[in-house]
C-alpha atoms as a PDB file:
ATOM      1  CA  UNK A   1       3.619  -9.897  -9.054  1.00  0.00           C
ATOM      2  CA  UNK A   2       0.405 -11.327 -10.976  1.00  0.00           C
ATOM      3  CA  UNK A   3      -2.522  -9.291 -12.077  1.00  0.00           C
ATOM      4  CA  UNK A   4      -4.911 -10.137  -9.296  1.00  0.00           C
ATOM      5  CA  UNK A   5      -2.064  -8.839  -6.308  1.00  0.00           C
ATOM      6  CA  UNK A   6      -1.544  -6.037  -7.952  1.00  0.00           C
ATOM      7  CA  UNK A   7      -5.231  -5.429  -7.866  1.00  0.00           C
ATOM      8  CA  UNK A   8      -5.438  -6.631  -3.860  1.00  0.00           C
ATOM      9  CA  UNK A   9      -2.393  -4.662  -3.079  1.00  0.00           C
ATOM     10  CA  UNK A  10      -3.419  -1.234  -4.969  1.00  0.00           C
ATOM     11  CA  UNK A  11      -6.877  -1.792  -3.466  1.00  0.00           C
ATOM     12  CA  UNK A  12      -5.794  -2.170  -0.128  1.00  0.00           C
ATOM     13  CA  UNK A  13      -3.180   1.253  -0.774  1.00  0.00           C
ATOM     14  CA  UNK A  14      -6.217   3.479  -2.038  1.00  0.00           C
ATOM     15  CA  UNK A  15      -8.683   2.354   0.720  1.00  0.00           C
ATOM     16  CA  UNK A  16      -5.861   3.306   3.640  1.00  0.00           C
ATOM     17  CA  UNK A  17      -5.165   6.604   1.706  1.00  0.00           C
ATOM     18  CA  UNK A  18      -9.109   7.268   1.915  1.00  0.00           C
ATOM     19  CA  UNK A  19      -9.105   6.519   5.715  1.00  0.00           C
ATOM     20  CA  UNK A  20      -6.309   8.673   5.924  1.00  0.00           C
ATOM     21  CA  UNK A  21      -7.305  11.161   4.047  1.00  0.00           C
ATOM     22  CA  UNK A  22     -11.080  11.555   5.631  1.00  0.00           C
ATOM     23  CA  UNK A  23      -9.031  11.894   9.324  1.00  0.00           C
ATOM     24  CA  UNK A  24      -7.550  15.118   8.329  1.00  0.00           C
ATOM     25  CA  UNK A  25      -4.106  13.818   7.555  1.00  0.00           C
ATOM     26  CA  UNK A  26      -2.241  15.533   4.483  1.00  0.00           C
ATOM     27  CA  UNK A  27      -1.360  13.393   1.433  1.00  0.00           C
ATOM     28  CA  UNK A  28       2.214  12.763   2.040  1.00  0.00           C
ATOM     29  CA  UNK A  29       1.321  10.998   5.378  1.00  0.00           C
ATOM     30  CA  UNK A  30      -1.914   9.304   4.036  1.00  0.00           C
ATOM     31  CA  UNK A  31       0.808   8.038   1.192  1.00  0.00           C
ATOM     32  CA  UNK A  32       3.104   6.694   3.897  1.00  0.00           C
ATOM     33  CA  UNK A  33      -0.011   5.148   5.465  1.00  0.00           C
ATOM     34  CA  UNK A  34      -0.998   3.309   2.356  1.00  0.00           C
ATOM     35  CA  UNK A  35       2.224   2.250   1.399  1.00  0.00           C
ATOM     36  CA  UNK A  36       2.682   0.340   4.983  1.00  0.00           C
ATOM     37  CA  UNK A  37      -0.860  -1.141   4.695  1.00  0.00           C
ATOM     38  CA  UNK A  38       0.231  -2.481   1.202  1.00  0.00           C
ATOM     39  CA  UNK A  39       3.271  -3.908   2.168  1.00  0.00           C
ATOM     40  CA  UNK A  40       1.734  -5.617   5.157  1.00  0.00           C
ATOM     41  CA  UNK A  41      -0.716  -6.393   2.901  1.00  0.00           C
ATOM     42  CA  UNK A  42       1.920  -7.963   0.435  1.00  0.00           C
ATOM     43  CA  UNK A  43       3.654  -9.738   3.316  1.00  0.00           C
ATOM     44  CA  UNK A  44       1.403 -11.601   4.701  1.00  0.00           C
ATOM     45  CA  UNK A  45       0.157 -12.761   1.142  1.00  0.00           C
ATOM     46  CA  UNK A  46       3.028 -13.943   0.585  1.00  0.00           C
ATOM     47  CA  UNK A  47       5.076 -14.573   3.622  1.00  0.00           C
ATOM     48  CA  UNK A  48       8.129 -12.035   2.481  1.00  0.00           C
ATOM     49  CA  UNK A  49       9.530 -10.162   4.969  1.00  0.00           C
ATOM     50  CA  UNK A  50       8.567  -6.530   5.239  1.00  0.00           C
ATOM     51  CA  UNK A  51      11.376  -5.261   3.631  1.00  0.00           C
ATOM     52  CA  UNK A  52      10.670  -7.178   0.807  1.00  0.00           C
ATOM     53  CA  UNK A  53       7.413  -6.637   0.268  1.00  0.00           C
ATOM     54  CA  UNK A  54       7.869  -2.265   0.891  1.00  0.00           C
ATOM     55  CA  UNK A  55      10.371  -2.895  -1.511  1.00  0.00           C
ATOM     56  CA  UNK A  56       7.794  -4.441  -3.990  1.00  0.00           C
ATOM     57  CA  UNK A  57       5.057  -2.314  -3.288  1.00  0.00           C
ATOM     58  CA  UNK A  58       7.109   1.750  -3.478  1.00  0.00           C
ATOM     59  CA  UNK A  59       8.543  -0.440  -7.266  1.00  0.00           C
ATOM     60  CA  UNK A  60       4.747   0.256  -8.201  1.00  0.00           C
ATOM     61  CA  UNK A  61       4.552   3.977  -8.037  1.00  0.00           C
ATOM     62  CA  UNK A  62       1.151   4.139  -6.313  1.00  0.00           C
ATOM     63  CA  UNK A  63      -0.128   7.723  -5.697  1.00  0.00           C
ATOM     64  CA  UNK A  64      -2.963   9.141  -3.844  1.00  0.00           C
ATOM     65  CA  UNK A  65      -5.643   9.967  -5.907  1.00  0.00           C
END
């Protein structure tokens, strides 16, 4: 994955872990939440299937901040 979708991807992970976050959900489930988002994210980038891209995106380690 090149520089800029990792920068998309992570973006799009820390903005549904916010949203998350902010409705009162706890930061297992907001990770969960941003991981999906990411993936979709990912997929549609790309055009991998989800697997694929959940695959891609859990390889990156992202955490809630």
């Amino acid at each position: 994955m090149d520089t800029s979708t990792r920068e998309m991807v992570s973006q799009a992970y820390d903005e549904t872990v916010a949203e998350a976050m902010a409705q009162g959900h706890n930061t297992d489930v907001a990770h969960k939440e941003g991981i999906t988002a990411a993936a979709m994210f990912l997929a549609s980038m790309q055009g991998t299937d989800d697997a694929t891209a959940r695959a891609l995106i859990e390889a990156l380690g992202l955490t809630p901040q």
